[in-house]
C-alpha atoms as a PDB file:
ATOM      1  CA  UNK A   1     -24.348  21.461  21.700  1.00  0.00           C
ATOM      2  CA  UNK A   2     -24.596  17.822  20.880  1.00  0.00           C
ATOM      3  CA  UNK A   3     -22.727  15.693  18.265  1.00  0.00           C
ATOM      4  CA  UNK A   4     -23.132  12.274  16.916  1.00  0.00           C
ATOM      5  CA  UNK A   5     -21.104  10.175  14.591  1.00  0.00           C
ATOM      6  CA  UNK A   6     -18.611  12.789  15.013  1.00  0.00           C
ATOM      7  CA  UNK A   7     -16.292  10.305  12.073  1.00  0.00           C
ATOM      8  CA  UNK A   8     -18.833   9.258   9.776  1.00  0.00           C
ATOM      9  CA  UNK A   9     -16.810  11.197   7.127  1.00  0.00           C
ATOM     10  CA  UNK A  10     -13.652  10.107   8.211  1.00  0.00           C
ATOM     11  CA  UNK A  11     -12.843   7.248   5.382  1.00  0.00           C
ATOM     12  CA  UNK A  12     -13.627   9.743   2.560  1.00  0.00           C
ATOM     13  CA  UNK A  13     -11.347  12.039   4.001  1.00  0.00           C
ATOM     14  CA  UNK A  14      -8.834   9.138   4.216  1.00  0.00           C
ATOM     15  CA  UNK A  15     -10.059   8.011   0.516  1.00  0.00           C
ATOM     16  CA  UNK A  16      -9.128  11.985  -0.891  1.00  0.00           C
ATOM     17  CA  UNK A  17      -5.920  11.673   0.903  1.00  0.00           C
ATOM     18  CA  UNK A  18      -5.120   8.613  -0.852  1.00  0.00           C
ATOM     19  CA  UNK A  19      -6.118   9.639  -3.976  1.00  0.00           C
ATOM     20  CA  UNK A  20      -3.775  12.948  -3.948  1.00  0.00           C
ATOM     21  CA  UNK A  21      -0.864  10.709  -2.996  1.00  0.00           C
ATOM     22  CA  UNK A  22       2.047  10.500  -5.758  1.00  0.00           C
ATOM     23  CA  UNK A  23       3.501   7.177  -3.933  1.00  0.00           C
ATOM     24  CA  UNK A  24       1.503   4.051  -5.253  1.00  0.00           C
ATOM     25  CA  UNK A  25       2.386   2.013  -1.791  1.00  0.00           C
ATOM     26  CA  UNK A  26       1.331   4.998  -0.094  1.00  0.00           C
ATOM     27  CA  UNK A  27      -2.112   5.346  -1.896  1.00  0.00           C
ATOM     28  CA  UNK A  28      -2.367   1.184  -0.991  1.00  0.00           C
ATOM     29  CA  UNK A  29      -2.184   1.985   2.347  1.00  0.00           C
ATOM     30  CA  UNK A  30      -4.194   4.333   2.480  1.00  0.00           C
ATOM     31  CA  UNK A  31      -6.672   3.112   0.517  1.00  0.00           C
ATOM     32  CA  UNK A  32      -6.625  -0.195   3.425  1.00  0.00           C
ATOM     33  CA  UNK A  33      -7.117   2.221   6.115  1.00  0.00           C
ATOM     34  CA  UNK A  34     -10.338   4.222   4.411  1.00  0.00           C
ATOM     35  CA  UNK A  35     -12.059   0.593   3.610  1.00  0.00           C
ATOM     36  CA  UNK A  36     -11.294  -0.081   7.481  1.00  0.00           C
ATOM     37  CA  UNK A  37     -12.383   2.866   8.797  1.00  0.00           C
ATOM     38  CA  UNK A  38     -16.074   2.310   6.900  1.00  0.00           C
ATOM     39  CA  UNK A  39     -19.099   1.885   8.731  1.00  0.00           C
ATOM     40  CA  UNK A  40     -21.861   0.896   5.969  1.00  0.00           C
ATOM     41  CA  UNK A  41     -21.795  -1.516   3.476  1.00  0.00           C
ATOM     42  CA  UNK A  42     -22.405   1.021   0.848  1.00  0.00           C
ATOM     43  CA  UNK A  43     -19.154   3.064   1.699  1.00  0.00           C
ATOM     44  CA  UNK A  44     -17.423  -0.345   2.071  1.00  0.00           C
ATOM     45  CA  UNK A  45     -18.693  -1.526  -1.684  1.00  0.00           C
ATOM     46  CA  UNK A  46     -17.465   1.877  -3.192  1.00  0.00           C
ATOM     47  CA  UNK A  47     -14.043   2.047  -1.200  1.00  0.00           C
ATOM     48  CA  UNK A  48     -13.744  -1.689  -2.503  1.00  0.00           C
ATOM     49  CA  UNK A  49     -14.372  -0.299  -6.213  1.00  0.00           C
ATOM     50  CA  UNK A  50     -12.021   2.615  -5.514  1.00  0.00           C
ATOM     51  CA  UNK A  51      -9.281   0.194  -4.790  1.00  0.00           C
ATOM     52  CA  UNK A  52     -10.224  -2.089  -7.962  1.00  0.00           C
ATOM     53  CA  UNK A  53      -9.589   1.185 -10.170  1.00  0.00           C
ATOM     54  CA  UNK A  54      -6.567   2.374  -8.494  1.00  0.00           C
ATOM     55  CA  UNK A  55      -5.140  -0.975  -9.492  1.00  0.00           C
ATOM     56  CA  UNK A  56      -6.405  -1.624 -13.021  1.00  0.00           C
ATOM     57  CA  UNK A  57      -4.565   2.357 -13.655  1.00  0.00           C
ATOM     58  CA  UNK A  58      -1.806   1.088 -12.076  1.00  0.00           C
ATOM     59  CA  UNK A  59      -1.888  -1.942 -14.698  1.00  0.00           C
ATOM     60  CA  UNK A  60      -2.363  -4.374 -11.503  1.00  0.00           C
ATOM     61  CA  UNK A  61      -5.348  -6.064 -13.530  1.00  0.00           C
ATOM     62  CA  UNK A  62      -4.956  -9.574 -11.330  1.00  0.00           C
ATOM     63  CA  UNK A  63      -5.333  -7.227  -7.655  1.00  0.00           C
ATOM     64  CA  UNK A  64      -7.946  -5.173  -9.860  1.00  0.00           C
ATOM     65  CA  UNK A  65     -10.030  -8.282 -10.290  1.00  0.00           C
ATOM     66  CA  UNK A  66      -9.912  -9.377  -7.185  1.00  0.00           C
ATOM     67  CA  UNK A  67     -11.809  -6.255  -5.648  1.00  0.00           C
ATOM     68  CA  UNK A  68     -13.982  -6.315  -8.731  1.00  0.00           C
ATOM     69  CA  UNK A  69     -15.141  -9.423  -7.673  1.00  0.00           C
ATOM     70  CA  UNK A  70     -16.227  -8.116  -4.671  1.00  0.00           C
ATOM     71  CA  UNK A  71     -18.307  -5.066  -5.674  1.00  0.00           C
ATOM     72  CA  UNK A  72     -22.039  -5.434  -6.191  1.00  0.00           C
ATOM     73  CA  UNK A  73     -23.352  -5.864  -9.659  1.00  0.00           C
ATOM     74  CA  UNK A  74     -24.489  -2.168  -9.555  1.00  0.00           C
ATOM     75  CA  UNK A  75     -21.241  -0.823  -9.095  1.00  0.00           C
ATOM     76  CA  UNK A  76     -19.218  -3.847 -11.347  1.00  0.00           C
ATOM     77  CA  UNK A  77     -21.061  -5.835 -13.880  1.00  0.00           C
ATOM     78  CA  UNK A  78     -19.976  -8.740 -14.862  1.00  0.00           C
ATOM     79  CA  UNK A  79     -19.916  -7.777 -18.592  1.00  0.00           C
ATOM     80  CA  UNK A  80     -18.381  -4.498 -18.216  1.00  0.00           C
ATOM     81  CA  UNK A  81     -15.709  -5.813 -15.794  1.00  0.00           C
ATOM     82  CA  UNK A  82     -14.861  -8.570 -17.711  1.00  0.00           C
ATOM     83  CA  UNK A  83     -14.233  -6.094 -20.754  1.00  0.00           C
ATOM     84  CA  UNK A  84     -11.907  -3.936 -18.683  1.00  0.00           C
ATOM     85  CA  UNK A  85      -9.872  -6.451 -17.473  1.00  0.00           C
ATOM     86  CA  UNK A  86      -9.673  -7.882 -21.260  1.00  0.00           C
ATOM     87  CA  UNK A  87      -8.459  -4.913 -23.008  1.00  0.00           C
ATOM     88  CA  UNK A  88      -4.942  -5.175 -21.564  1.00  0.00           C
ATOM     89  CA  UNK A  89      -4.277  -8.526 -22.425  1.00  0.00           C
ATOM     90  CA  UNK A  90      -5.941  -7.035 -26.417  1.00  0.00           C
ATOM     91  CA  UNK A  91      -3.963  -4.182 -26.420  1.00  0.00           C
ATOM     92  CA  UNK A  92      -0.663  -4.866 -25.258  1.00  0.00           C
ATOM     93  CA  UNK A  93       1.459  -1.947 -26.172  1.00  0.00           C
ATOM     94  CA  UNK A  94      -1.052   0.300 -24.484  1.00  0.00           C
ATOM     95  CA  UNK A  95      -1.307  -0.736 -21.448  1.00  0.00           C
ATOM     96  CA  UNK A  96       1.911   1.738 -20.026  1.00  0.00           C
ATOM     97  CA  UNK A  97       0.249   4.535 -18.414  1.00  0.00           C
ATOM     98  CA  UNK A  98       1.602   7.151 -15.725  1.00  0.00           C
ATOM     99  CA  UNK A  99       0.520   5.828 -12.460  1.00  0.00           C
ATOM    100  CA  UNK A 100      -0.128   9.371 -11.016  1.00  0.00           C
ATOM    101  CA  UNK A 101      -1.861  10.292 -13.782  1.00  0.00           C
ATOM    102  CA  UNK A 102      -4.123   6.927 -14.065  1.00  0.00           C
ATOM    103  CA  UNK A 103      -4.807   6.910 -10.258  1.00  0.00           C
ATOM    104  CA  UNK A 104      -5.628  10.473 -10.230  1.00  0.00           C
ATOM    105  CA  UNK A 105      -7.796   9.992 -13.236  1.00  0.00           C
ATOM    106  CA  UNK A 106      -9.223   6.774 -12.595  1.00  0.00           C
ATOM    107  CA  UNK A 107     -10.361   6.421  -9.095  1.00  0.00           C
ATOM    108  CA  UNK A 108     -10.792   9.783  -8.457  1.00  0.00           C
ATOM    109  CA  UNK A 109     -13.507  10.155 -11.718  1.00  0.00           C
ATOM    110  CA  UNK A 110     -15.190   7.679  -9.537  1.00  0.00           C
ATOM    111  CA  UNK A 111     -14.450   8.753  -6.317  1.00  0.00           C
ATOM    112  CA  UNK A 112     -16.043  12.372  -7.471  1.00  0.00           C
ATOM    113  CA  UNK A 113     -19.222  10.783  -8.576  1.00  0.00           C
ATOM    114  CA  UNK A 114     -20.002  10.450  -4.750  1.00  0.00           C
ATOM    115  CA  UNK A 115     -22.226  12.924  -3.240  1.00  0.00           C
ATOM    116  CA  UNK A 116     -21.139  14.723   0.442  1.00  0.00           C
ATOM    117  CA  UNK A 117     -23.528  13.025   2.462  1.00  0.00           C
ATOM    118  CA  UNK A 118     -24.518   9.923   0.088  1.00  0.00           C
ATOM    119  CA  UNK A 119     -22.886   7.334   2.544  1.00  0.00           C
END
């Protein structure tokens, strides 16, 4: 018995971890340590829009746009993002959200969209 690439799944594993956290910090460093633990650029472009949502829910909208800025247009277009990142800044009063709640929701809508062996 043989086996190769033995942690290619590591940084998702890292990724769920971070996304069950109930510590924001926690979920930030976490979140580091998946995108660093990524071997494609593919897993690397998602973890990058992971971290992008997990700060717009945690109404972080300047750290948001900086990884938004980083994702490809297929994963972040310009119009949508732009949109997203306006609505606070429109809607003032609702921009309070739980940040368990909005991480969980949030990133990990996203994060689910992945398939097992996609990356």
């Amino acid at each position: 018995i043989s086996s190769s690439a033995e942690d290619r799944d590591v940084w998702k594993y890292t990724l769920e971890k971070a996304l069950r956290s109930n510590n924001p910090k926690t979920s930030n460093t976490l979140l580091a340590q998946a995108q660093s633990l990524c071997t494609h650029t593919a897993q690397k472009a998602v973890l990058t829009k992971v971290r992008a949502e997990f700060h717009l829910a945690n109404g972080n909208a300047e750290l948001a746009a900086k990884y938004l800025a980083q994702c490809p247009s297929q994963l972040a277009p310009f119009a949508d993002t732009s949109v997203r990142l306006a609505l606070p800044h429109l809607f003032p009063n609702n921009n309070k959200r739980s940040s368990t709640n909005s991480t969980t929701t949030a990133a990990a809508s996203f994060a689910a969209t992945l398939t097992p062996n996609a990356y």
